[in-house]
Protein backbone atom coordinates (compact mmCIF):
# COMPACT_ATOMS: atom_id res chain seq x y z
CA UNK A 1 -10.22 72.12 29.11
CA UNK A 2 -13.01 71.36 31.65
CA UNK A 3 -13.71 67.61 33.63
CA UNK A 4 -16.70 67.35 31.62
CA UNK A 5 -15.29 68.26 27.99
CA UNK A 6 -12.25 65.38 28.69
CA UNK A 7 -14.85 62.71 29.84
CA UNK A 8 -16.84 63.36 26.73
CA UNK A 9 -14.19 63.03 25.06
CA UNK A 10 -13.60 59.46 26.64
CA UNK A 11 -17.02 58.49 26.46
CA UNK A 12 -16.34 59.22 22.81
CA UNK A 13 -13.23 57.48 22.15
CA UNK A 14 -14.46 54.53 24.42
CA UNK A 15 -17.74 54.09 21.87
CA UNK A 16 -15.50 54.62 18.64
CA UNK A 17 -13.43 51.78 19.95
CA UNK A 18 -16.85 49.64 20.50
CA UNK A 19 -17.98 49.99 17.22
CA UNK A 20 -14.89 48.98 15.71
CA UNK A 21 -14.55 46.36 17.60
CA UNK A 22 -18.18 45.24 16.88
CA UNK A 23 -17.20 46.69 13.32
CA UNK A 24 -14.35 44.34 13.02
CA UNK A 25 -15.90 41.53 14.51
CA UNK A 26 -18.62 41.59 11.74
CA UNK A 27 -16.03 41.68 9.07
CA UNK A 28 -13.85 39.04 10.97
CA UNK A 29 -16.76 36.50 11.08
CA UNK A 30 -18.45 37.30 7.52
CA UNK A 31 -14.73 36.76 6.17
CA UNK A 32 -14.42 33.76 7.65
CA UNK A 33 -18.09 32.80 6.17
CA UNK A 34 -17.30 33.67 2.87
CA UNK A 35 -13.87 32.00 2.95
CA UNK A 36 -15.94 29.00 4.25
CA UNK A 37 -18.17 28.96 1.46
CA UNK A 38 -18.24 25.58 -0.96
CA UNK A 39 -18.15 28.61 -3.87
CA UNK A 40 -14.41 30.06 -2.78
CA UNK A 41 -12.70 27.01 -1.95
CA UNK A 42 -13.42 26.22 -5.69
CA UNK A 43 -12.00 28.98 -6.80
CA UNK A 44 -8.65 27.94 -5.72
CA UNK A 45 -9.47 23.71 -5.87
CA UNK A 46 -8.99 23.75 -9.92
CA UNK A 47 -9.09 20.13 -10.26
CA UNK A 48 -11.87 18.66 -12.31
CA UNK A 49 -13.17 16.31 -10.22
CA UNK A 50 -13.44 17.40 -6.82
CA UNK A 51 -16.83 19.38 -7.36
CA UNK A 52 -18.40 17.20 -9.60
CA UNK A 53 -17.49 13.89 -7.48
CA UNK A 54 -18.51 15.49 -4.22
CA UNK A 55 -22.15 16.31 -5.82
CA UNK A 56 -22.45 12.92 -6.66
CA UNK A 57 -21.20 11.54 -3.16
CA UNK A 58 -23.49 10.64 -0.50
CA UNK A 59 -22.63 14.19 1.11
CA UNK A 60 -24.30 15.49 -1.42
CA UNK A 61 -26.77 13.35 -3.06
CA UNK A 62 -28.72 12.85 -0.06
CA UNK A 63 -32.50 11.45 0.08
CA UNK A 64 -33.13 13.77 3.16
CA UNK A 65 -31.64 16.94 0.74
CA UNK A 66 -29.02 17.70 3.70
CA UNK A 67 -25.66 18.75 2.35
CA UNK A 68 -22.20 18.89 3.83
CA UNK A 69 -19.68 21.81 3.03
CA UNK A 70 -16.26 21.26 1.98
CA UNK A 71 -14.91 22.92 5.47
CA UNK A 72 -17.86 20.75 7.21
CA UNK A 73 -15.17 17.46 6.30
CA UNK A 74 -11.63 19.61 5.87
CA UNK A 75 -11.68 21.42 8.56
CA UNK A 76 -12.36 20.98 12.23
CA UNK A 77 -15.75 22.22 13.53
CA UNK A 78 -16.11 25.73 14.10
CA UNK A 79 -17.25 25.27 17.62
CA UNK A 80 -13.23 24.43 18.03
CA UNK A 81 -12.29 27.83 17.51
CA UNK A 82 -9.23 28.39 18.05
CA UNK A 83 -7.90 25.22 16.13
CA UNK A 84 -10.77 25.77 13.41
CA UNK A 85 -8.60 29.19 12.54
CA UNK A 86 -5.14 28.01 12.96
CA UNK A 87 -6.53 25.00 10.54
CA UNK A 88 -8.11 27.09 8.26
CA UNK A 89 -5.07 29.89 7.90
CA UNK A 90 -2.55 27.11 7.49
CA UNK A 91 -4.74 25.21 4.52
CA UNK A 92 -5.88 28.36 2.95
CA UNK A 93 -1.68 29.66 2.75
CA UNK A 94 -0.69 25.98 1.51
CA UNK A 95 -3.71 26.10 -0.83
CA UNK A 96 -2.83 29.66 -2.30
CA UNK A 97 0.62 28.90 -2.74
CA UNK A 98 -0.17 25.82 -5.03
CA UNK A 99 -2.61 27.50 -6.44
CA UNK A 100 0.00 30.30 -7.78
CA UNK A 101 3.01 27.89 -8.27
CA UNK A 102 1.92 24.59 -9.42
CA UNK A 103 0.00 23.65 -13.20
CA UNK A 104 -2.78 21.89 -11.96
CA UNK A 105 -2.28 19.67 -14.94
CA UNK A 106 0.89 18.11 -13.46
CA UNK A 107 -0.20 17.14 -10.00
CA UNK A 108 -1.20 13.38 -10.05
CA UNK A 109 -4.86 14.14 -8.33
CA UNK A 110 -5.44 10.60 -8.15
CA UNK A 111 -2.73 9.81 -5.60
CA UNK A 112 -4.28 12.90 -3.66
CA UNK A 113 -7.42 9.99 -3.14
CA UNK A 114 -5.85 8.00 -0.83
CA UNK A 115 -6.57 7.25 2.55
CA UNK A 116 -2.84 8.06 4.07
CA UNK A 117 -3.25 11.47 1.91
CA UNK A 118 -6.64 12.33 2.82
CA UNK A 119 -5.78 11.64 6.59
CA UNK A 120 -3.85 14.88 6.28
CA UNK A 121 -6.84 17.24 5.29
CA UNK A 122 -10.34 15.43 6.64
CA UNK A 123 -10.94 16.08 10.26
CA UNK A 124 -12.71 13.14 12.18
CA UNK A 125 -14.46 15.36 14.73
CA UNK A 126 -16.18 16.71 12.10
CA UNK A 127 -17.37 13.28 11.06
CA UNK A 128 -18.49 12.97 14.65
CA UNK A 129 -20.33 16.26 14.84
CA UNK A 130 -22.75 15.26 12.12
CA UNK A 131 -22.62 11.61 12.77
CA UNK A 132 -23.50 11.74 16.74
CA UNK A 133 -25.08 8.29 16.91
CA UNK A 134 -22.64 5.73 15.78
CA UNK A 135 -25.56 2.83 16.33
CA UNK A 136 -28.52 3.92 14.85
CA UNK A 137 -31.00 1.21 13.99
CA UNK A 138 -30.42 0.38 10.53
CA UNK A 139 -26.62 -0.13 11.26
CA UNK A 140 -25.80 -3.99 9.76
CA UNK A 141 -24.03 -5.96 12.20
CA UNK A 142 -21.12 -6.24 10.57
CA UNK A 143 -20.92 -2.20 11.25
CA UNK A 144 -21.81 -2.26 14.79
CA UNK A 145 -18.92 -4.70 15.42
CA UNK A 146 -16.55 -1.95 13.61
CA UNK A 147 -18.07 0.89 15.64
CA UNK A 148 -17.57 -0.72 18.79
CA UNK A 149 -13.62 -0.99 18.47
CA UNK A 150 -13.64 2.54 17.14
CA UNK A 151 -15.35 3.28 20.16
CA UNK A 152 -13.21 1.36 22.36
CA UNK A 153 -9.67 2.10 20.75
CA UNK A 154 -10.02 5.36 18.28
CA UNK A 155 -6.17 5.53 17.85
CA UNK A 156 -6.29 1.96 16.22
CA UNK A 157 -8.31 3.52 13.51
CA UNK A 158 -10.12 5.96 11.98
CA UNK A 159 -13.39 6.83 10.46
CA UNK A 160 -11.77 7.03 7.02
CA UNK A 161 -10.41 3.52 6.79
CA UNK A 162 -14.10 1.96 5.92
CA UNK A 163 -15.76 4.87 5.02
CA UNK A 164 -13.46 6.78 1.90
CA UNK A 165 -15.72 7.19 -0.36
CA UNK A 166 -18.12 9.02 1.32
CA UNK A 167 -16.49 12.36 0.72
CA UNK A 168 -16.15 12.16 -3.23
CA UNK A 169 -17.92 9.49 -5.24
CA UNK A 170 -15.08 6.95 -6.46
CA UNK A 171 -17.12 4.70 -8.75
CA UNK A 172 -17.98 1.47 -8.27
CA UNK A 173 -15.10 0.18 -6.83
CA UNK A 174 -16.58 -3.44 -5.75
CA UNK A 175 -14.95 -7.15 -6.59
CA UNK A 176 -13.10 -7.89 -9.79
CA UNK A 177 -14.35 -5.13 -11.99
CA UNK A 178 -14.36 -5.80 -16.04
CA UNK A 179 -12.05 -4.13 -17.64
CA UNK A 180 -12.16 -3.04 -21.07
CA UNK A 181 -11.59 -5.85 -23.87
CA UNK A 182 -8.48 -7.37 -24.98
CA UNK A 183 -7.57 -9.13 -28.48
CA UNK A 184 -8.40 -13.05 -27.38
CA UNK A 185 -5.00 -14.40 -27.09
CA UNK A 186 -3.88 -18.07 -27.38
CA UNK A 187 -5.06 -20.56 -24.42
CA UNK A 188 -2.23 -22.76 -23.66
CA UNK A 189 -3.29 -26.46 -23.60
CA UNK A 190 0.10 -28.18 -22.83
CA UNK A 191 2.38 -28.43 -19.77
CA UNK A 192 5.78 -26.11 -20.03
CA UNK A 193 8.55 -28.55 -20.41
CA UNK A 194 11.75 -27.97 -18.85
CA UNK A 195 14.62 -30.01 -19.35
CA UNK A 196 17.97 -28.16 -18.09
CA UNK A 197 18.53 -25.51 -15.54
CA UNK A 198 17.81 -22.38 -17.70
CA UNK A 199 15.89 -19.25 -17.63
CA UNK A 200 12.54 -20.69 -19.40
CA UNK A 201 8.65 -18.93 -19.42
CA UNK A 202 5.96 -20.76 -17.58
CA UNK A 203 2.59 -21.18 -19.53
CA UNK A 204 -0.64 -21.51 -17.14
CA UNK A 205 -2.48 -23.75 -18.59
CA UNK A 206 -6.13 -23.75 -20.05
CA UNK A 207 -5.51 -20.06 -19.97
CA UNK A 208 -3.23 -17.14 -22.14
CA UNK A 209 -1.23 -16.36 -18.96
CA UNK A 210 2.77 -17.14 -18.84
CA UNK A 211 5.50 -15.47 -16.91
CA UNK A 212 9.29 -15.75 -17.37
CA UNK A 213 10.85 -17.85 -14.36
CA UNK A 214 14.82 -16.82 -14.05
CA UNK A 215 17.62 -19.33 -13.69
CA UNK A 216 19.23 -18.40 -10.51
CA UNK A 217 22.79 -20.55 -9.72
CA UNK A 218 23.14 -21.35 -6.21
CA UNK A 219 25.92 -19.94 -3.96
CA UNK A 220 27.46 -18.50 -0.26
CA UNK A 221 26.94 -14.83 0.49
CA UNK A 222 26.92 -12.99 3.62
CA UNK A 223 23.21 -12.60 4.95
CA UNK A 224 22.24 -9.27 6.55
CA UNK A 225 23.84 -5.75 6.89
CA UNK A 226 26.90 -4.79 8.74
CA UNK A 227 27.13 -2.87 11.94
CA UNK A 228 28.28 0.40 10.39
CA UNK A 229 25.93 0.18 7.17
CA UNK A 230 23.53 3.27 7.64
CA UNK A 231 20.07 2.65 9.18
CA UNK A 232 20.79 -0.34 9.84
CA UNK A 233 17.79 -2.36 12.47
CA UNK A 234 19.03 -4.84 15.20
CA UNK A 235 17.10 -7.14 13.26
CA UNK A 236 19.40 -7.58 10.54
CA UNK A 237 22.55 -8.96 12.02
CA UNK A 238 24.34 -10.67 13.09
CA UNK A 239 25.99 -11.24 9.69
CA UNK A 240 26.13 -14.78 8.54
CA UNK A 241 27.42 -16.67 6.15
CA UNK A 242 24.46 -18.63 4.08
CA UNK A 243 24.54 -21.22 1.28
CA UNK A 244 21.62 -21.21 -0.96
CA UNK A 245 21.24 -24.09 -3.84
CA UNK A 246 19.84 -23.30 -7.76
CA UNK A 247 16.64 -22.45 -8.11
CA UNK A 248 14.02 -20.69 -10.43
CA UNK A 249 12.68 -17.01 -9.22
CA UNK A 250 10.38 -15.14 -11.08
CA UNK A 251 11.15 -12.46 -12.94
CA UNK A 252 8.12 -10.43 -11.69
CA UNK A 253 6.28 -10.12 -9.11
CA UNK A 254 2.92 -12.38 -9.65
CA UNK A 255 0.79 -10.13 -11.69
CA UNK A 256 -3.04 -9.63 -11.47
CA UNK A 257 -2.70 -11.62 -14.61
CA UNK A 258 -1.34 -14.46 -13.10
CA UNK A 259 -3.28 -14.20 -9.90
CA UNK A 260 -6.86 -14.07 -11.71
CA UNK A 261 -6.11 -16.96 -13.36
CA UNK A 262 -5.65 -18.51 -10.40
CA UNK A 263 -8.95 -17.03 -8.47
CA UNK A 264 -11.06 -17.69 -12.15
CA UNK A 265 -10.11 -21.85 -11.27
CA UNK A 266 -10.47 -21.87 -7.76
CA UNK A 267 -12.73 -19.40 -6.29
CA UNK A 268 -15.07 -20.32 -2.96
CA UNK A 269 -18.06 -17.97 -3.28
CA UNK A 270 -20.47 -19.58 -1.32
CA UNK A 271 -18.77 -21.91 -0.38
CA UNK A 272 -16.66 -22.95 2.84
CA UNK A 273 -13.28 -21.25 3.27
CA UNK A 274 -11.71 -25.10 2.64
CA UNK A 275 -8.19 -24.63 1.35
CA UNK A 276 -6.90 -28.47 1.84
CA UNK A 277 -6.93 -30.43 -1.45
CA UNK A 278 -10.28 -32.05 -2.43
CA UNK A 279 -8.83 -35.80 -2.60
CA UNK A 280 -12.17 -36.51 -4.90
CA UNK A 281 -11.50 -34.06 -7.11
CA UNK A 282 -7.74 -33.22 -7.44
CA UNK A 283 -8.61 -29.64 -6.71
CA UNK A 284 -7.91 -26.89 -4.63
CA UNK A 285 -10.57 -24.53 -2.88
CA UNK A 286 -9.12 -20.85 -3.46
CA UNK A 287 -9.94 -17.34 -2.01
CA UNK A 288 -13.73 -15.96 -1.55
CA UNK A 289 -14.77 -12.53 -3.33
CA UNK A 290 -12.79 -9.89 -2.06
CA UNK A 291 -14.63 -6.67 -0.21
CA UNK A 292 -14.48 -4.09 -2.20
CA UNK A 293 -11.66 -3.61 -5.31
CA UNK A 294 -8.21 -5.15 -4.34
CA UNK A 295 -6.46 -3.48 -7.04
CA UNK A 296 -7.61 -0.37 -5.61
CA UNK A 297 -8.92 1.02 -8.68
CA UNK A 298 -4.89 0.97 -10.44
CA UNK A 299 -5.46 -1.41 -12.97
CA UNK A 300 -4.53 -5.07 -13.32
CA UNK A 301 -2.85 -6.99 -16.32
CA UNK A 302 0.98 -6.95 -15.39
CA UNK A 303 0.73 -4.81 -12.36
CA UNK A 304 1.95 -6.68 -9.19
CA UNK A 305 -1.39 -8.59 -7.63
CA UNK A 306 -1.81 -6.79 -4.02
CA UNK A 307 -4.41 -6.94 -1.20
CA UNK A 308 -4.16 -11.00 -0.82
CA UNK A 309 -3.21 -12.42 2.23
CA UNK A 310 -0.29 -14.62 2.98
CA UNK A 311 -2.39 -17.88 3.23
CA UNK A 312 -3.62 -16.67 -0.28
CA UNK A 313 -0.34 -16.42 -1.67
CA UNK A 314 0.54 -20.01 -0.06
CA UNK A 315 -2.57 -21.07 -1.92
CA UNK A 316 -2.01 -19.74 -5.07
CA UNK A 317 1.61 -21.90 -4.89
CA UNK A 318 -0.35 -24.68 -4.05
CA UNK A 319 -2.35 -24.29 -6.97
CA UNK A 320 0.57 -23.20 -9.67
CA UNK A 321 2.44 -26.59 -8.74
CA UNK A 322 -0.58 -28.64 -9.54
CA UNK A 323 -1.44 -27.20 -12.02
CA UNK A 324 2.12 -27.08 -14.06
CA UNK A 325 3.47 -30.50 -12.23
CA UNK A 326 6.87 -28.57 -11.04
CA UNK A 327 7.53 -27.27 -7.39
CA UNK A 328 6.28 -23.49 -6.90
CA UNK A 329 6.49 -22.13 -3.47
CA UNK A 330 6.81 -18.59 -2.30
CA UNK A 331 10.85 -18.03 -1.42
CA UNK A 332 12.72 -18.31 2.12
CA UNK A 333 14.61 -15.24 3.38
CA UNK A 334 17.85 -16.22 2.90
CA UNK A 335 16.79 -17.72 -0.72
CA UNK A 336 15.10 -13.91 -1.39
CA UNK A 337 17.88 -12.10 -0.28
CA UNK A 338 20.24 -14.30 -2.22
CA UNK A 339 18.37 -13.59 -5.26
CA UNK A 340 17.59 -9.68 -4.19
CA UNK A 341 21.39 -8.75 -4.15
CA UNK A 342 22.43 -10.76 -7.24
CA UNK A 343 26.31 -11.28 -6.10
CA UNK A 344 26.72 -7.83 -4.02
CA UNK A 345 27.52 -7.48 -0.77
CA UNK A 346 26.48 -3.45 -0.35
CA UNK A 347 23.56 -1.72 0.87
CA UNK A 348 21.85 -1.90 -2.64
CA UNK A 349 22.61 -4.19 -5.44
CA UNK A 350 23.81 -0.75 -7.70
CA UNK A 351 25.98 1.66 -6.09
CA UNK A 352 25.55 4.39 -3.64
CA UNK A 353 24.92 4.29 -0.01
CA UNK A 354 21.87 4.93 1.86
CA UNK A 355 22.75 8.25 2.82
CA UNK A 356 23.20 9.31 -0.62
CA UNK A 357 19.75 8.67 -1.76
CA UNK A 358 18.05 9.58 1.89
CA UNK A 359 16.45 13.20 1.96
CA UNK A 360 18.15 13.77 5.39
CA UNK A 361 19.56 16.69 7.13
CA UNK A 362 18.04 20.07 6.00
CA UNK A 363 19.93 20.91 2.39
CA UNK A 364 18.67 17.49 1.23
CA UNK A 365 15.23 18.24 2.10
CA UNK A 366 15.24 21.62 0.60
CA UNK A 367 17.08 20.88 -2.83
CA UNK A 368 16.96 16.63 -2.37
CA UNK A 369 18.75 14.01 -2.93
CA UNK A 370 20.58 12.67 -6.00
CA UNK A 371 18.19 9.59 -6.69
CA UNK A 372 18.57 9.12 -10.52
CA UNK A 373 20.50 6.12 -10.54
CA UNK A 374 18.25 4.44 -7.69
CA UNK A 375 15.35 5.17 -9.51
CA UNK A 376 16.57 3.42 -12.25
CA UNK A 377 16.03 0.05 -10.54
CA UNK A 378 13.33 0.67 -7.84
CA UNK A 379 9.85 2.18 -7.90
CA UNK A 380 9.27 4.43 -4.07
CA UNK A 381 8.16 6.75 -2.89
CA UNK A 382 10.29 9.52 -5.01
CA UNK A 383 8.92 8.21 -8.17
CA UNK A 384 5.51 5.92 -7.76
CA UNK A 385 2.25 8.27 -8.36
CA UNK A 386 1.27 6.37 -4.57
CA UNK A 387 0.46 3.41 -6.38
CA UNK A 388 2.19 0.62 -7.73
CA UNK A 389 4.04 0.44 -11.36
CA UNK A 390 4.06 -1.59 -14.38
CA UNK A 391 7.20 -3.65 -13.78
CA UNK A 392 9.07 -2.67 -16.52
CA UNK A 393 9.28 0.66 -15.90
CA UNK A 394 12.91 -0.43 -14.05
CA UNK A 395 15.53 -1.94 -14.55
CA UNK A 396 16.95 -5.47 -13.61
CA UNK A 397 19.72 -6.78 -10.73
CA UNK A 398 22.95 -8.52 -11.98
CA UNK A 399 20.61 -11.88 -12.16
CA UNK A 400 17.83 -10.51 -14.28
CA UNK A 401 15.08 -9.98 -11.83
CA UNK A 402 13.39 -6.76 -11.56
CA UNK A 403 11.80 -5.28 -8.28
CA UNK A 404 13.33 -7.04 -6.04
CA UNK A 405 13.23 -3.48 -4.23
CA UNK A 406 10.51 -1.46 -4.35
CA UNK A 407 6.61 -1.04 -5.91
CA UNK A 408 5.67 -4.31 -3.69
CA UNK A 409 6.82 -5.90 -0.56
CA UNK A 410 6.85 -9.57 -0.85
CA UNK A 411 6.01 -12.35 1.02
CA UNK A 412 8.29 -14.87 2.19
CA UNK A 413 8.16 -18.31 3.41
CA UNK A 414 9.75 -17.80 6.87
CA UNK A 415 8.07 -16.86 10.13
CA UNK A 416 9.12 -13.86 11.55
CA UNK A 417 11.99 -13.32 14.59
CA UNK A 418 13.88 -10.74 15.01
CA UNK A 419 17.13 -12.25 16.37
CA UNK A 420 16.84 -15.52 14.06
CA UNK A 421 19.92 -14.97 12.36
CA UNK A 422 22.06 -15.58 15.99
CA UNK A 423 19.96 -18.37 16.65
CA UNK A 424 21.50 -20.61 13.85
CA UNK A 425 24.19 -22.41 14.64
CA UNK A 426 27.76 -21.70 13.42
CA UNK A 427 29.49 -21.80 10.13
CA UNK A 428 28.30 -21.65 6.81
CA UNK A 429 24.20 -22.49 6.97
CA UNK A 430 22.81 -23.90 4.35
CA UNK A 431 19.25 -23.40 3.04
CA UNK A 432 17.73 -21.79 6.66
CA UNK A 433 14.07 -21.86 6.70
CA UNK A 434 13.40 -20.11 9.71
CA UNK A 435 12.10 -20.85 12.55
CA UNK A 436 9.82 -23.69 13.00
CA UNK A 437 6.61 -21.69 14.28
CA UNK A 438 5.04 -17.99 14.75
CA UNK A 439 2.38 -15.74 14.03
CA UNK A 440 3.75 -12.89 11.49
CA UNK A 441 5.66 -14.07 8.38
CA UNK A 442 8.81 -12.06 7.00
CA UNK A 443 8.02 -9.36 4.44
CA UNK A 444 10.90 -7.99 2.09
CA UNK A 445 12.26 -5.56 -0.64
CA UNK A 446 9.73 -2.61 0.67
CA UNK A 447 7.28 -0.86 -1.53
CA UNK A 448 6.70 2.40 -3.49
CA UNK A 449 5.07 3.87 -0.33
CA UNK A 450 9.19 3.90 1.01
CA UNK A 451 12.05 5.85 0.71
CA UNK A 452 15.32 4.75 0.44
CA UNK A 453 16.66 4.23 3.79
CA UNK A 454 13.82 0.96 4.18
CA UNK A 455 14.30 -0.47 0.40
CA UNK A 456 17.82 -1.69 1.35
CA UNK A 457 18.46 -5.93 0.52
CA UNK A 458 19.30 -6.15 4.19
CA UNK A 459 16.01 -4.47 5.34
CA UNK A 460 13.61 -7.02 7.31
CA UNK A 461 9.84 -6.54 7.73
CA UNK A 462 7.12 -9.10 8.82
CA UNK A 463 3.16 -9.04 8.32
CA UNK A 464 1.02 -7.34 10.75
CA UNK A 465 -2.37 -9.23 10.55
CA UNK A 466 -4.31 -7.92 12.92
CA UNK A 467 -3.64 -3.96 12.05
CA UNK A 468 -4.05 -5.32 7.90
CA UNK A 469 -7.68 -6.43 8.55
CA UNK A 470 -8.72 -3.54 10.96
CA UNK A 471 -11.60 -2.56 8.24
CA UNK A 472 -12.70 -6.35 7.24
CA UNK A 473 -16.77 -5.90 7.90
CA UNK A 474 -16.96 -9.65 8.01
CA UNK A 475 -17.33 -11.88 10.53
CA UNK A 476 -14.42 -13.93 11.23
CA UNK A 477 -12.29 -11.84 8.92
CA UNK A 478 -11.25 -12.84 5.55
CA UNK A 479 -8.49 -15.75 5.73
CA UNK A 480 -7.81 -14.15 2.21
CA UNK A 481 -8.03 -10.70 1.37
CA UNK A 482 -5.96 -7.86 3.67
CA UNK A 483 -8.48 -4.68 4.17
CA UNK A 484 -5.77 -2.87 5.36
CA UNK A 485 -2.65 -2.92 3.17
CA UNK A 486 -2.04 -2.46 -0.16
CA UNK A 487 1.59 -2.43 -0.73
CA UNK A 488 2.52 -6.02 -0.43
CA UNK A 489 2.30 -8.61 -2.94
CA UNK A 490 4.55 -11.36 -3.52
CA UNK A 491 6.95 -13.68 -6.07
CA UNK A 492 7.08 -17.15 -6.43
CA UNK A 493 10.60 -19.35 -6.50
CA UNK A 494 10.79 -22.67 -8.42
CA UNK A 495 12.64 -25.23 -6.69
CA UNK A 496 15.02 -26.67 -8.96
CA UNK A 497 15.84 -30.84 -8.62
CA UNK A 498 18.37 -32.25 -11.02
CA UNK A 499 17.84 -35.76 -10.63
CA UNK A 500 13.54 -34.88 -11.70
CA UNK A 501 15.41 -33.03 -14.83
CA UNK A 502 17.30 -36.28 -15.37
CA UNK A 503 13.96 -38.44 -15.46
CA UNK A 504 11.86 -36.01 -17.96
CA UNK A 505 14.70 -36.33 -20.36
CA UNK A 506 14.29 -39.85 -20.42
């Protein structure tokens, strides 16, 4: 074979390799088109709504006629392309294999709306490709001032925390929405009286709201968690031992119910944020509309009453005691966790230890863990829809009260510090309140966004105002509504005074 018939034959094999590479290419970037296309991520996104929300979201339903794609918002820009095709490849394998494994029927889509799920699949720089000038000139005020910190901190926030509904139309999601009509029900028009230290039901009245407040006897128990109790936080312990006296808990958490009868009396709308009692009229000045729907769209009636702030929930007290003449208040820590563990002295006030119900180690997150007994008695993160429950969907702790752990945090009257409990003094302390001044307030019992390692009695958390008002467009920020939070609502204690018991028998 000649010089000139083996370079032909490279020139040959050197073109053939060209063209498929050019061939390949072509096929490579018109699969990744077509794979891109609105049209075949619906063939594999079954759900009902996601189409026919996203046509009706601003996206969409645009008065310029520009439309975004679904990859445009759920995937990272293409320009990005080596992470736009890892991105892609892992979503379009996790899509496929729901797609062949799951009954679309049985996934709870509406938990899939959330902002902590959709941070998982929306891409921000693709918000910022589109949305290059974050000040244009019919920006409100309110929305420069939100840009600005964006600007200045982006790991403080995201694009998605104001702006959720773009994506998918949600509704109108705005203030107290009406819900559909009940059967009028009696309006109580006389005070609740009470006459010995029993379990009794509290009537609001002037309106059909009551709620069942639970007897609780007094006693000593050992406050926070031992050293060797799993996940335990430095914040827990020491141990010590605490006296509490009787008192009345509710049985509940306060309820949208309960709460809207409440907001119904006392609302401010357009008025000052005053919350100090009106001497003229005997009143109190409650909470201004809240931005957007505090219930987040899960329904009301009996549900536990989230979004409100804890100088709201001080407020509401405030209110309930005048308005029923007895001594509402929200509950110290030591009073709560009293209550929470109803006589135990373990991790949880049923048995089982936190590793037993904690999806650790790698067998318990590939088969899980044997949570049937703690789902009995709390609603998290293994069982809640990511939403909060009806409260009788568990059951009750050895003194009748239910979610005391679980589907809310609550409020409590304390101010937060971490090493309070070594700061009291020794011996058995009765009734601690605290200490005397701070900015964050104790939060307990965990919600149904936890799992069960953080829904233990001993567990301590504390509010976080700054972070839960992040999204607030007004300016100050609400003194009553949280933009930021919605898995913390709270219970109220009665205090309980023999001698007062003593007098209304007379």
């Amino acid at each position: 074979m000649t010089d000139k018939t083996i370079k032909r034959r490279h020139y040959l094999i050197f073109i053939a390799g060209g063209l498929s590479v050019i061939l390949f290419i072509l096929l490579f970037n018109k699969t990744v088109e077509y794979t891109s296309s609105n049209e075949f991520c619906n063939s594999c996104h079954i759900h009902t709504h996601a189409e026919a929300s996203w046509r009706l979201s601003v996206h969409n339903n645009t008065s310029s006629g520009v439309s975004v794609k679904c990859v445009d918002c759920h995937l990272p820009p293409e320009d990005q392309t080596a992470y736009f095709l890892s991105r892609k490849a892992y979503h379009g394998a996790h899509d496929l294999y729901v797609y062949l494994t799951k009954d679309a029927d049985e996934i709870d889509w509406q938990a899939k709306r959330s902002n902590d799920a959709a941070k998982r699949f929306v891409y921000e720089d693709g918000c910022l490709k589109c949305h290059t000038n974050l000040f244009p000139s019919t920006l409100s005020s309110q929305g420069g001032q939100q840009h600005l910190k964006y600007i200045r901190n982006p790991q403080s926030s995201s694009c998605l925390q104001c702006h959720h509904e773009m994506g998918h139309y949600r509704g109108e999601q705005s203030g107290f929405a009406d819900e559909e009509s009940e059967t009028p029900k009696e309006v109580f028009k006389e005070l609740t009286v009470v006459n010995d230290f029993k379990t009794f039901e509290e009537k609001i009245p002037g309106t059909a709201v009551s709620f069942k407040m639970i007897a609780v006897p007094g006693g000593t128990f050992k406050m926070g968690s031992p050293q060797d109790e799993p996940y335990r936080r430095n914040d827990e312990g020491p141990v010590r031992e605490v006296a509490v006296d009787s008192l009345w808990m509710a049985e509940i958490e306060v309820s949208w119910d309960e709460y809207l009868a409440f907001f119904s009396a006392t609302s401010s709308q357009g008025r000052k944020e005053a919350v100090e009692l009106d001497e003229e009229t005997d009143g109190v000045s409650g909470a201004t509309p809240p931005w957007g729907a505090p219930d987040q769209g899960w329904g009301k009636g009996s549900r536990p009453a989230i979004t409100m702030s804890h100088h709201a929930a001080e407020t509401y007290c405030r209110w309930l005691s005048q308005v029923t003449g007895r001594k509402y208040r929200l509950p110290t820590e030591a009073e709560w966790e009293y209550a929470a563990r109803g006589g135990t002295q373990t991790p949880y006030f049923f048995e089982g230890s936190p590793k037993d119900y904690e999806a650790d180690g790698f067998l318990k997150k590939l088969l899980g863990a044997n949570t049937g007994l703690f789902s009995q008695y709390v609603v998290w993160n293994g069982n809640s829809p990511g939403k909060t429950q009806q409260p009788d969907v568990v059951e009750s702790n050895p003194f009748g009260l239910k979610n005391m752990l679980g589907n809310v945090a609550e409020f409590c009257l304390d101010y937060y510090d971490p090493s309070v409990y070594g700061k009291y003094p020794k011996g058995v302390i009765r009734n601690p309140r605290g200490p005397r001044s701070g900015s964050e307030h104790v939060v307990r019992g965990g919600s149904f966004q936890n799992t069960p390692k953080d829904l233990r009695v001993a567990r301590r958390d504390f509010t976080r105002t700054t972070d839960w008002l992040v999204t607030d467009p007004q300016i100050p920020k609400s003194i009553w509504w949280y933009s930021d939070v919605k898995s913390v609502g709270f219970r109220v204690i009665c205090e309980y005074h023999p001698e007062e018991l003593k007098n209304t028998e007379k």
